[in-house]
PDB file of N, CA and C in Angstrom:
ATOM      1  N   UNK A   1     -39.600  -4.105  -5.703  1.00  0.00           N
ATOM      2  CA  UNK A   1     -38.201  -4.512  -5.666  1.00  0.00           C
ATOM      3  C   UNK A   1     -37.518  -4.247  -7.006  1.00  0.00           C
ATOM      4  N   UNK A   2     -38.308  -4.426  -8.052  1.00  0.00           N
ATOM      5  CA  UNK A   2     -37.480  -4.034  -9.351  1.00  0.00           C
ATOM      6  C   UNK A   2     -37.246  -2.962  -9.696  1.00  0.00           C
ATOM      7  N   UNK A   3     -37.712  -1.838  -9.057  1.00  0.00           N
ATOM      8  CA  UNK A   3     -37.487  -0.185  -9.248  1.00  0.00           C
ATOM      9  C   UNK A   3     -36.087  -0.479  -7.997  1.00  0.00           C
ATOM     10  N   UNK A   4     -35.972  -0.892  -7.285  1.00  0.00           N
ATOM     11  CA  UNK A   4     -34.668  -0.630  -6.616  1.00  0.00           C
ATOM     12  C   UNK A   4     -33.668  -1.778  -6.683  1.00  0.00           C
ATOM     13  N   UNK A   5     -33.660  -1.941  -8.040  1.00  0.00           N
ATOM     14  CA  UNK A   5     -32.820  -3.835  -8.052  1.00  0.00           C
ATOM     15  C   UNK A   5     -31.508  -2.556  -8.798  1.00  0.00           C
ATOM     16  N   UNK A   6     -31.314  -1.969  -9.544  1.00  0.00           N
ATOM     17  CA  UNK A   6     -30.016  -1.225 -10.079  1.00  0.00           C
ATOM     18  C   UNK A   6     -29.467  -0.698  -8.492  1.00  0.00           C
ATOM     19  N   UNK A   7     -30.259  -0.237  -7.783  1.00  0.00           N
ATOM     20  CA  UNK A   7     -29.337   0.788  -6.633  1.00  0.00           C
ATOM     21  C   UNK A   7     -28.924  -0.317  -5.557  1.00  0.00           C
ATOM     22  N   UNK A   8     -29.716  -1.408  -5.625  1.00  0.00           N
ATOM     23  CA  UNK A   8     -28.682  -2.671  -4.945  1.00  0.00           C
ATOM     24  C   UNK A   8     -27.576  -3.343  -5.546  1.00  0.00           C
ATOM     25  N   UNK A   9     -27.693  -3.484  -7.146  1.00  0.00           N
ATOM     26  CA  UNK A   9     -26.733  -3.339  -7.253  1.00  0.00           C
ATOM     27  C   UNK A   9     -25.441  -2.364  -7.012  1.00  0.00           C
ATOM     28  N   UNK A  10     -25.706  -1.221  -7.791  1.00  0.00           N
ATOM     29  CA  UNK A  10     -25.152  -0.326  -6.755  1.00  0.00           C
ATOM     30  C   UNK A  10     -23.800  -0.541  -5.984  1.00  0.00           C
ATOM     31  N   UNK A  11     -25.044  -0.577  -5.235  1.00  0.00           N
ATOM     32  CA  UNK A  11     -24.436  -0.764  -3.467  1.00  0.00           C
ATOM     33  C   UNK A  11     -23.634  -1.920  -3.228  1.00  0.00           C
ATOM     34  N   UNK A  12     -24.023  -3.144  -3.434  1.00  0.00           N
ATOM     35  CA  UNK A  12     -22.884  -3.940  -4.088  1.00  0.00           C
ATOM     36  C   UNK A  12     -21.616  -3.875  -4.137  1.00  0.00           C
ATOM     37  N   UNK A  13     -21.726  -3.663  -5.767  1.00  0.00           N
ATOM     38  CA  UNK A  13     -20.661  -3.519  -6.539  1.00  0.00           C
ATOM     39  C   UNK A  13     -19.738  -2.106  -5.594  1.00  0.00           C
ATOM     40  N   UNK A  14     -20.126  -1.116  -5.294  1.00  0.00           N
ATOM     41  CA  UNK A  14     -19.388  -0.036  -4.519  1.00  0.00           C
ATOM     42  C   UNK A  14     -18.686  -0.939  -3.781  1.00  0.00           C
ATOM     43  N   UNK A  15     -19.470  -1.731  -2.363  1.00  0.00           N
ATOM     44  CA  UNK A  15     -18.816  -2.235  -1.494  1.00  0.00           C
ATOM     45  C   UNK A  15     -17.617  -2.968  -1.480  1.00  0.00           C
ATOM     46  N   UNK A  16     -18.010  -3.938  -2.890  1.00  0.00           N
ATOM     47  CA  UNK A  16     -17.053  -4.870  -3.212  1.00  0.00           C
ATOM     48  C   UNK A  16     -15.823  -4.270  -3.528  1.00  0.00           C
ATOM     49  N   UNK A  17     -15.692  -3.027  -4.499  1.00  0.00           N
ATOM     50  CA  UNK A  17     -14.698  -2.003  -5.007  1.00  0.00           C
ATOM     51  C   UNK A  17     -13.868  -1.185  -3.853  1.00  0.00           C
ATOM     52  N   UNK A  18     -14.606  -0.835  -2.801  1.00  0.00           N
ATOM     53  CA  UNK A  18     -14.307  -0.632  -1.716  1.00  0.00           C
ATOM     54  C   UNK A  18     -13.346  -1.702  -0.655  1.00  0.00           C
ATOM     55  N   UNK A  19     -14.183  -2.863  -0.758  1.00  0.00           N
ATOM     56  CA  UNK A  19     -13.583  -3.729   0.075  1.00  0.00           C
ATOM     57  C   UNK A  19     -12.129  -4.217  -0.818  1.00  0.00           C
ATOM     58  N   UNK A  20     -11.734  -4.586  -1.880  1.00  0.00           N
ATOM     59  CA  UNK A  20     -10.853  -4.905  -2.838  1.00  0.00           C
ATOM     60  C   UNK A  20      -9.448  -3.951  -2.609  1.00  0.00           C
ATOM     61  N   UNK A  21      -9.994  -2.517  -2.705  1.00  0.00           N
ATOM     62  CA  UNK A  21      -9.380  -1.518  -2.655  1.00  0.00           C
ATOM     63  C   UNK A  21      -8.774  -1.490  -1.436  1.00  0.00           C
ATOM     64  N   UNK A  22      -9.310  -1.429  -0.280  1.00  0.00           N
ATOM     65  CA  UNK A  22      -8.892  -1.751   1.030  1.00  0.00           C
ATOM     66  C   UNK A  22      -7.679  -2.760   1.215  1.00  0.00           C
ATOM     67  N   UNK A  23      -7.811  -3.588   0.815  1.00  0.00           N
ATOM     68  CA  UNK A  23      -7.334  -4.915   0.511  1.00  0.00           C
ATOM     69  C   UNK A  23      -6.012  -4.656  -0.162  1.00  0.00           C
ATOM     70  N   UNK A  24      -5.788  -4.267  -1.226  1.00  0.00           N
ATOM     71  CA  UNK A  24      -4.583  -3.696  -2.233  1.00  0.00           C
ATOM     72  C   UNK A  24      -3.809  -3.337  -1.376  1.00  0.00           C
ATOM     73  N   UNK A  25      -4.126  -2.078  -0.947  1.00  0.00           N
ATOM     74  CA  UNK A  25      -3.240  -1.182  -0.062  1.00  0.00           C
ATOM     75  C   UNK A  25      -2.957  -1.588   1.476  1.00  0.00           C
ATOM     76  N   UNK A  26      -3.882  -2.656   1.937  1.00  0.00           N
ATOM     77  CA  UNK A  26      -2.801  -3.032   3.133  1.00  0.00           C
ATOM     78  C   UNK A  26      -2.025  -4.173   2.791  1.00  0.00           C
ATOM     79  N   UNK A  27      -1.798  -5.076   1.296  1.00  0.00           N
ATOM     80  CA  UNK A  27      -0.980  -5.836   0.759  1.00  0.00           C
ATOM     81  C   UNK A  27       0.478  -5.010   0.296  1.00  0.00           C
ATOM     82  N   UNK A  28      -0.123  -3.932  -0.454  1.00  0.00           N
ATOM     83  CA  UNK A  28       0.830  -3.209  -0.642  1.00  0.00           C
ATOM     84  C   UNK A  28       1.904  -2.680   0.370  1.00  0.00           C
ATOM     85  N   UNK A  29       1.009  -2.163   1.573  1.00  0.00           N
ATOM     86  CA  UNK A  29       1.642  -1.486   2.869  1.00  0.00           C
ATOM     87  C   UNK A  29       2.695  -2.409   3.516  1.00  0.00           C
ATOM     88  N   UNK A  30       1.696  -4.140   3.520  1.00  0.00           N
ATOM     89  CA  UNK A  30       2.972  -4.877   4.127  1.00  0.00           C
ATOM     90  C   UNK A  30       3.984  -5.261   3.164  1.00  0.00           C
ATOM     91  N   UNK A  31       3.925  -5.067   2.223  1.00  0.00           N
ATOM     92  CA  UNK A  31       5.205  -5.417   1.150  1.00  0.00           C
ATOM     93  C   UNK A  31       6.316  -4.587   1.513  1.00  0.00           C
ATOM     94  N   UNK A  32       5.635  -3.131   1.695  1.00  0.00           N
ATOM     95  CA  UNK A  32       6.420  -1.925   1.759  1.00  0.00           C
ATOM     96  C   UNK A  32       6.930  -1.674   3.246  1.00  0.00           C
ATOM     97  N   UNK A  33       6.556  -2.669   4.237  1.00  0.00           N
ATOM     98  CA  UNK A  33       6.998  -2.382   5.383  1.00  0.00           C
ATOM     99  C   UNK A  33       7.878  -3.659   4.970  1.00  0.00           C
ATOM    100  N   UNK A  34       8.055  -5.385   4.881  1.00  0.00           N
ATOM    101  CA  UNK A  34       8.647  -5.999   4.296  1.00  0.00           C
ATOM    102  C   UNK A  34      10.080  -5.956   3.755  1.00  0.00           C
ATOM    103  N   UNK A  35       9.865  -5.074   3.382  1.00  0.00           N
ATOM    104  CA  UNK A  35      11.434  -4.785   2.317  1.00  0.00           C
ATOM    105  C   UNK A  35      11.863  -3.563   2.398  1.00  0.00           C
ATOM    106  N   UNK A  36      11.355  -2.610   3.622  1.00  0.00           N
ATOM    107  CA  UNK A  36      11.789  -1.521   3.692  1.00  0.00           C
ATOM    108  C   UNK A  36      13.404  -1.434   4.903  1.00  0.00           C
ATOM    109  N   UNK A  37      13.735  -2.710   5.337  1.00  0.00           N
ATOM    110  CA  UNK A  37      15.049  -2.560   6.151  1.00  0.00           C
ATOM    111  C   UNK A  37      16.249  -2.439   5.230  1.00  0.00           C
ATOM    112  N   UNK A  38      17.089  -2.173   5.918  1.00  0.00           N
ATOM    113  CA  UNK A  38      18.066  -2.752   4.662  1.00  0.00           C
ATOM    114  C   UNK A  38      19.310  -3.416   5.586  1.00  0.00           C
ATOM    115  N   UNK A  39      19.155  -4.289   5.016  1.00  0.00           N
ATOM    116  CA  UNK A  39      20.420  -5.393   5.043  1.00  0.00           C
ATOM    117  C   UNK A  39      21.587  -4.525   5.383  1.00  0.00           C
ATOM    118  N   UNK A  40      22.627  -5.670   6.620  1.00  0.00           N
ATOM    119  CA  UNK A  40      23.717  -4.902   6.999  1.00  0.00           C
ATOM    120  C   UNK A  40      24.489  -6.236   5.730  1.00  0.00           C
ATOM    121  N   UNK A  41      24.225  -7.469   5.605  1.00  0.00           N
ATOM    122  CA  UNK A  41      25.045  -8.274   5.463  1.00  0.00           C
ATOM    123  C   UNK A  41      25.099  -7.986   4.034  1.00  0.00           C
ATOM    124  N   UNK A  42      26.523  -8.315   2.959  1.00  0.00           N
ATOM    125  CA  UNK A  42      26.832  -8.281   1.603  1.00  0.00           C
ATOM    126  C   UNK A  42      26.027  -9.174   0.846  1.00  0.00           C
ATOM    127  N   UNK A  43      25.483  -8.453  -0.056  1.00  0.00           N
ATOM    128  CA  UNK A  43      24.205  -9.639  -1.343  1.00  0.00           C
ATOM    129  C   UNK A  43      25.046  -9.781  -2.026  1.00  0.00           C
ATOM    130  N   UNK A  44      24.958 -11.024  -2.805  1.00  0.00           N
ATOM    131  CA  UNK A  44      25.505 -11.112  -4.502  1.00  0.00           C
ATOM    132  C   UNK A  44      24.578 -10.356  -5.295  1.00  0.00           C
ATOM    133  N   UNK A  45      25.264 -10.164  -6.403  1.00  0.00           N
ATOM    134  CA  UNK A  45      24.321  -9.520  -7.556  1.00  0.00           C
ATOM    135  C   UNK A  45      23.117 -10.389  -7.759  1.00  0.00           C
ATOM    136  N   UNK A  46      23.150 -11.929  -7.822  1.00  0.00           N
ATOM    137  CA  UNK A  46      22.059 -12.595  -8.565  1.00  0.00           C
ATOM    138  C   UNK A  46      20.958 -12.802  -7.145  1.00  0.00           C
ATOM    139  N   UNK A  47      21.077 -12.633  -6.149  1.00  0.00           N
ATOM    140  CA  UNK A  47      20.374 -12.452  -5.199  1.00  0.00           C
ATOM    141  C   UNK A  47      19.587 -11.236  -5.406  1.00  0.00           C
ATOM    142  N   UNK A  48      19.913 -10.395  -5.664  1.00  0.00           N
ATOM    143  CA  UNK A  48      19.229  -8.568  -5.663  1.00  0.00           C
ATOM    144  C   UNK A  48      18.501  -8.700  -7.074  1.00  0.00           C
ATOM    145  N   UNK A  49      19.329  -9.477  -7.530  1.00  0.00           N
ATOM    146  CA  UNK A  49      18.638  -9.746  -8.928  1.00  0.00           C
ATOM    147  C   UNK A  49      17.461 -10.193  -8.733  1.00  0.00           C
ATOM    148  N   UNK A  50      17.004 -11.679  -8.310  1.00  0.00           N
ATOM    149  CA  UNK A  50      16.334 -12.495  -8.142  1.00  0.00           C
ATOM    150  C   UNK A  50      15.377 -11.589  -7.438  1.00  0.00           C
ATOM    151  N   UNK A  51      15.431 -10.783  -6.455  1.00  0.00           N
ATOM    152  CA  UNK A  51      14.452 -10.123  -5.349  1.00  0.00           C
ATOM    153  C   UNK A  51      14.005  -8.591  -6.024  1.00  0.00           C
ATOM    154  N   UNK A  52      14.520  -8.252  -7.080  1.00  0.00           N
ATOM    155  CA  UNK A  52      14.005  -7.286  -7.781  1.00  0.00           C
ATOM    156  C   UNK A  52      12.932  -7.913  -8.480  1.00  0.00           C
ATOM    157  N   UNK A  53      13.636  -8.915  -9.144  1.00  0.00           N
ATOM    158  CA  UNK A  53      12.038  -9.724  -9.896  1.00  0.00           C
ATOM    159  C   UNK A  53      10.508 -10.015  -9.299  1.00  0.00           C
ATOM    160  N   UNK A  54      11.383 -10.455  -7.866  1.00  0.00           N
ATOM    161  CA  UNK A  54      10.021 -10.993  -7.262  1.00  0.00           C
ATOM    162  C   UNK A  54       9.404 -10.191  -6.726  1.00  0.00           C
ATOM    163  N   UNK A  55       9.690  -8.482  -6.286  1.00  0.00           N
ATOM    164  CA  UNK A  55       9.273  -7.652  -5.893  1.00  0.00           C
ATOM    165  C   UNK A  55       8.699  -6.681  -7.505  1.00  0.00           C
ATOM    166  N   UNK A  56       8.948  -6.736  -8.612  1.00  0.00           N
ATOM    167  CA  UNK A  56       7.958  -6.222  -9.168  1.00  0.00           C
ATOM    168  C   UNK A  56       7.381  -6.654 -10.289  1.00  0.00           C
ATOM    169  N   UNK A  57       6.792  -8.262  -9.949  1.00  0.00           N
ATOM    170  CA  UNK A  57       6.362  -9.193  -9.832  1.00  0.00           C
ATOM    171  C   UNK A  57       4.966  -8.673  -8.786  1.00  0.00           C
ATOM    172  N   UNK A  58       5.548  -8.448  -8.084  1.00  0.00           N
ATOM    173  CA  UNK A  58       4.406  -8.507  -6.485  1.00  0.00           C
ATOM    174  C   UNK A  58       3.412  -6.918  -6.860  1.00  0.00           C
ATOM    175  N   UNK A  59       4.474  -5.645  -7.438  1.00  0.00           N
ATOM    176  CA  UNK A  59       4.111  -4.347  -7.481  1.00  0.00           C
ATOM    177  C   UNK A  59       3.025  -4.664  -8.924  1.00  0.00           C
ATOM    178  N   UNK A  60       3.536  -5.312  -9.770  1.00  0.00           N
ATOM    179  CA  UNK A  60       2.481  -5.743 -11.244  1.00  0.00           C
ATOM    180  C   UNK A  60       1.127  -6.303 -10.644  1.00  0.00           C
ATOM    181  N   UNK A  61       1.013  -7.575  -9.662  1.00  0.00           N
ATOM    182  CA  UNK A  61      -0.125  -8.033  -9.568  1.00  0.00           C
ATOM    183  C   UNK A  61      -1.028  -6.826  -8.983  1.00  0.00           C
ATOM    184  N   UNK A  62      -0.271  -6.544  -7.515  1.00  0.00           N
ATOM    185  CA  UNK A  62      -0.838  -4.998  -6.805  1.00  0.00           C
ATOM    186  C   UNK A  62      -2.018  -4.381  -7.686  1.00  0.00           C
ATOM    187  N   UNK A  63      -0.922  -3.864  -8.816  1.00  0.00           N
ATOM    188  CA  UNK A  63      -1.659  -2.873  -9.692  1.00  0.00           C
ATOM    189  C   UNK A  63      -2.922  -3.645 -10.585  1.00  0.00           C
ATOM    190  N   UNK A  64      -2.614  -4.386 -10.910  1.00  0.00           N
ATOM    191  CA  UNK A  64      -3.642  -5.054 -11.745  1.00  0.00           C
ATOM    192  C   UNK A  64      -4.624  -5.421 -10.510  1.00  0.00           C
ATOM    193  N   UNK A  65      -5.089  -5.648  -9.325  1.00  0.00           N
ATOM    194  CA  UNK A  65      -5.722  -6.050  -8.499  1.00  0.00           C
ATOM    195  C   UNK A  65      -6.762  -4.674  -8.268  1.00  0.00           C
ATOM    196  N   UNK A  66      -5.915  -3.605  -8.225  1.00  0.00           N
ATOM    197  CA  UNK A  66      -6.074  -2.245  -7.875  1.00  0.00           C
ATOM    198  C   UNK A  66      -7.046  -1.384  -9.179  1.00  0.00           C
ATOM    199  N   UNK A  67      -6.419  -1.878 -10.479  1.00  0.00           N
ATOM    200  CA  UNK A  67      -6.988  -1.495 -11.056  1.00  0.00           C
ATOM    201  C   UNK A  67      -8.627  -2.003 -11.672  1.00  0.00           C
ATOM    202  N   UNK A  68      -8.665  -3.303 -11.182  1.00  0.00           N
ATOM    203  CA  UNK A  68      -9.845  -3.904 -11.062  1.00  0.00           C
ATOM    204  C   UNK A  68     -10.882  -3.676 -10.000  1.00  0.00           C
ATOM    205  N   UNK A  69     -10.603  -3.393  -9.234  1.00  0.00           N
ATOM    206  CA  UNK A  69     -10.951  -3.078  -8.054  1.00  0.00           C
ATOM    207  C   UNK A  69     -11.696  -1.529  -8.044  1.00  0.00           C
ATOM    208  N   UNK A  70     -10.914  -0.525  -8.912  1.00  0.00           N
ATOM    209  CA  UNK A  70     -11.858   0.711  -9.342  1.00  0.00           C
ATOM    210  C   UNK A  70     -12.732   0.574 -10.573  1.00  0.00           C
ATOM    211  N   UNK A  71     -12.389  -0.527 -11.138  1.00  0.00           N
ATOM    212  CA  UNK A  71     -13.410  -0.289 -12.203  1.00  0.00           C
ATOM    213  C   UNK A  71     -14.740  -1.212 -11.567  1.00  0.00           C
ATOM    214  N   UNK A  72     -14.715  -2.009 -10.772  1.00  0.00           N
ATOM    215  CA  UNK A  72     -15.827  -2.499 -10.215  1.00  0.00           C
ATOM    216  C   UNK A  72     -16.455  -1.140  -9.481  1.00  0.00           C
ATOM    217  N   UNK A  73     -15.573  -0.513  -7.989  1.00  0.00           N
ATOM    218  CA  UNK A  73     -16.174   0.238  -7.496  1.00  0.00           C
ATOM    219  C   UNK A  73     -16.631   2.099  -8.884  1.00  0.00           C
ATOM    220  N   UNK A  74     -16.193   1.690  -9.960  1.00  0.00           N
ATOM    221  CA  UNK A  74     -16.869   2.895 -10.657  1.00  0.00           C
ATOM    222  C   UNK A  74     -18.070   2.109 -11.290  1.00  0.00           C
ATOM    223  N   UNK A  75     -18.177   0.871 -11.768  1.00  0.00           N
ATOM    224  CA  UNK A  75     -19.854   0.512 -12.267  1.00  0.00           C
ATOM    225  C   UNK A  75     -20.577   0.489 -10.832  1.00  0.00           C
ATOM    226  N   UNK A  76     -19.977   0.277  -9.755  1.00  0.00           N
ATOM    227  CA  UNK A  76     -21.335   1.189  -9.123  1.00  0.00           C
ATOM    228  C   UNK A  76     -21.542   1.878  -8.801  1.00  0.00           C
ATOM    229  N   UNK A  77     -20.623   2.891  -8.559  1.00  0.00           N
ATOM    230  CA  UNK A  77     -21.320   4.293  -8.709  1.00  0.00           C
ATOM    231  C   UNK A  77     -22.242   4.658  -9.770  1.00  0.00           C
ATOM    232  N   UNK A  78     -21.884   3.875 -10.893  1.00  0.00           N
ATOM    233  CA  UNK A  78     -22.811   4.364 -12.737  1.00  0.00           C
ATOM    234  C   UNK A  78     -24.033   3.658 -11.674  1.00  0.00           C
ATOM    235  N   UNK A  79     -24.351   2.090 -11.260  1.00  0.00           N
ATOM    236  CA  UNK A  79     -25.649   1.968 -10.888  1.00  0.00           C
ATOM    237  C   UNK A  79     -26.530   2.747 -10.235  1.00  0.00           C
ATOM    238  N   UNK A  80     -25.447   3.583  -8.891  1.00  0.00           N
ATOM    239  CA  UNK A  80     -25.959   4.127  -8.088  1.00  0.00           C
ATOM    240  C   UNK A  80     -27.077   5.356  -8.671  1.00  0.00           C
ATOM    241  N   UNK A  81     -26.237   6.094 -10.175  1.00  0.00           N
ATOM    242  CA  UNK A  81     -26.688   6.771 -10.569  1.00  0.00           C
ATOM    243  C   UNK A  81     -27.666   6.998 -11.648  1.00  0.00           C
ATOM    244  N   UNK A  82     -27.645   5.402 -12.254  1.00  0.00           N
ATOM    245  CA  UNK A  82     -28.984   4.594 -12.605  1.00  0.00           C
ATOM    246  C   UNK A  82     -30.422   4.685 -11.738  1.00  0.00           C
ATOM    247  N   UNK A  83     -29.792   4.080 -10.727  1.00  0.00           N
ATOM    248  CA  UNK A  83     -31.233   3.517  -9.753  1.00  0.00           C
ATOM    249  C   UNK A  83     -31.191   5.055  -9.188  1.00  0.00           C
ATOM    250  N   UNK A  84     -30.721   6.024  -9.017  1.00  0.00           N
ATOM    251  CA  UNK A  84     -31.638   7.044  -8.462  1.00  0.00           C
ATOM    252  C   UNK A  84     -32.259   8.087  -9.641  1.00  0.00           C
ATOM    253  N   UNK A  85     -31.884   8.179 -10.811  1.00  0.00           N
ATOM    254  CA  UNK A  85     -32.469   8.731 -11.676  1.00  0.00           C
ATOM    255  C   UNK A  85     -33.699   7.458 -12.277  1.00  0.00           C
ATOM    256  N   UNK A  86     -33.927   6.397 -12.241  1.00  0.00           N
ATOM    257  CA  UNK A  86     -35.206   5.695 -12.256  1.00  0.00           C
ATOM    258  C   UNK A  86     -35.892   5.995 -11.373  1.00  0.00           C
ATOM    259  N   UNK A  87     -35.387   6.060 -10.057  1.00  0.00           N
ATOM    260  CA  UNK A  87     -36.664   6.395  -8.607  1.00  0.00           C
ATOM    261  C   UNK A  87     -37.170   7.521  -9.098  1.00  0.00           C
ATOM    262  N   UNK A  88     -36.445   8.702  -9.347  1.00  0.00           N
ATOM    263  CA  UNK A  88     -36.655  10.002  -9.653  1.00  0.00           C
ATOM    264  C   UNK A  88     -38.102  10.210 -10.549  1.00  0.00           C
ATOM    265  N   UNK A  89     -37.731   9.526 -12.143  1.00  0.00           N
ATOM    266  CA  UNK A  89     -38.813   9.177 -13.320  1.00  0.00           C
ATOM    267  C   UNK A  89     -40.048   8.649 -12.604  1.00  0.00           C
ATOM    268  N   UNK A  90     -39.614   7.458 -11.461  1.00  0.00           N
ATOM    269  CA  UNK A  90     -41.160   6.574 -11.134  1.00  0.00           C
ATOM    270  C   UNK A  90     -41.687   7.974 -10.407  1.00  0.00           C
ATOM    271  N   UNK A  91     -40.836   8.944  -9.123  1.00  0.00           N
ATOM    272  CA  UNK A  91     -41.504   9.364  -8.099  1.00  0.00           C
ATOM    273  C   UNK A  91     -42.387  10.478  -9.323  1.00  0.00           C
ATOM    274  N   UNK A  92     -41.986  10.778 -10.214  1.00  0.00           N
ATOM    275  CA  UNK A  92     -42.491  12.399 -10.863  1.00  0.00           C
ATOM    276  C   UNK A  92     -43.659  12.149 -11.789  1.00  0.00           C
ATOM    277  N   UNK A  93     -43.176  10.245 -12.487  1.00  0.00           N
ATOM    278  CA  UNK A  93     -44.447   9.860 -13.314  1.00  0.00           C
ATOM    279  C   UNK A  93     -45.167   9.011 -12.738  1.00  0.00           C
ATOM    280  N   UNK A  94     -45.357   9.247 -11.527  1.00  0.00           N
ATOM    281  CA  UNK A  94     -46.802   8.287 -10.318  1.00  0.00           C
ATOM    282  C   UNK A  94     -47.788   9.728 -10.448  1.00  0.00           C
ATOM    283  N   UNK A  95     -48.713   9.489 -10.184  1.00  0.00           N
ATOM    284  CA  UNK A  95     -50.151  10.407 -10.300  1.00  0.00           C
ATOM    285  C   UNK A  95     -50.298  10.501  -8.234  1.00  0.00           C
ATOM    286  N   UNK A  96     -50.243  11.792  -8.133  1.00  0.00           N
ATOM    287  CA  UNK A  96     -50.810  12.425  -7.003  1.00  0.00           C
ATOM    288  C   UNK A  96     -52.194  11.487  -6.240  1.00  0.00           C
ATOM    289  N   UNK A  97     -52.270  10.709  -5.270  1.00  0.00           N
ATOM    290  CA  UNK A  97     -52.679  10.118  -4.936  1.00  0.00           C
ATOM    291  C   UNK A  97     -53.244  10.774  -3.405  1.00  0.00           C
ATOM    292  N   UNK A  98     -54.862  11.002  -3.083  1.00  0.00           N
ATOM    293  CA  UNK A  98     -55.383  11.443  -2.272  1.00  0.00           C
ATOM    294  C   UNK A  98     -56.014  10.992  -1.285  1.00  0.00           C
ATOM    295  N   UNK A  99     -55.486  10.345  -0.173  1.00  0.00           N
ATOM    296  CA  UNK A  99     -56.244   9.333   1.034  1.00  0.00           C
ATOM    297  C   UNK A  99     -57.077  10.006   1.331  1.00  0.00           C
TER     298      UNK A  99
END
């Protein structure tokens, strides 16, 4: 188990980066379906005001969510490529074994 404890991590950490990522972009998608009508009725300025804030407000967290989210799913890819260059070392430095 300890020759394959990096490529579970790994696998992991990918998933999680994966699943996160997933996640972003259908938050994002409904934001962007959300606020994509446009109003027949007249806004005040401090209304458009107020909803610019809170919309990139919403686009800041997005990104910061997003950008966490690849740096998890890139340390595991680095594991992935840990634990198969260790398998590699064990499979080449094990001694030929003859049943």
């Amino acid at each position: 188990m300890s020759k394959d404890r990096e490529w579970l991590i790994g696998l992991t950490l990918t998933c999680v980066g994966v699943i996160l990522l997933l996640f972003v972009f259908y938050l994002g998608y409904r934001e962007f379906v959300k606020y994509s009508y446009i109003p027949t009725q007249p806004t005040d300025f401090t209304h458009i005001l107020s909803m610019l804030f809170y919309v990139s407000m919403e686009v800041i967290l997005l990104a910061v969510m997003c950008w966490v989210a690849s740096i998890i799913l890139a340390r595991g890819l680095d594991f992935f490529r840990i634990g198969r260059s260790t398998r590699r070392e064990i499979k080449e430095g094990e001694p030929v074994q003859n049943s």
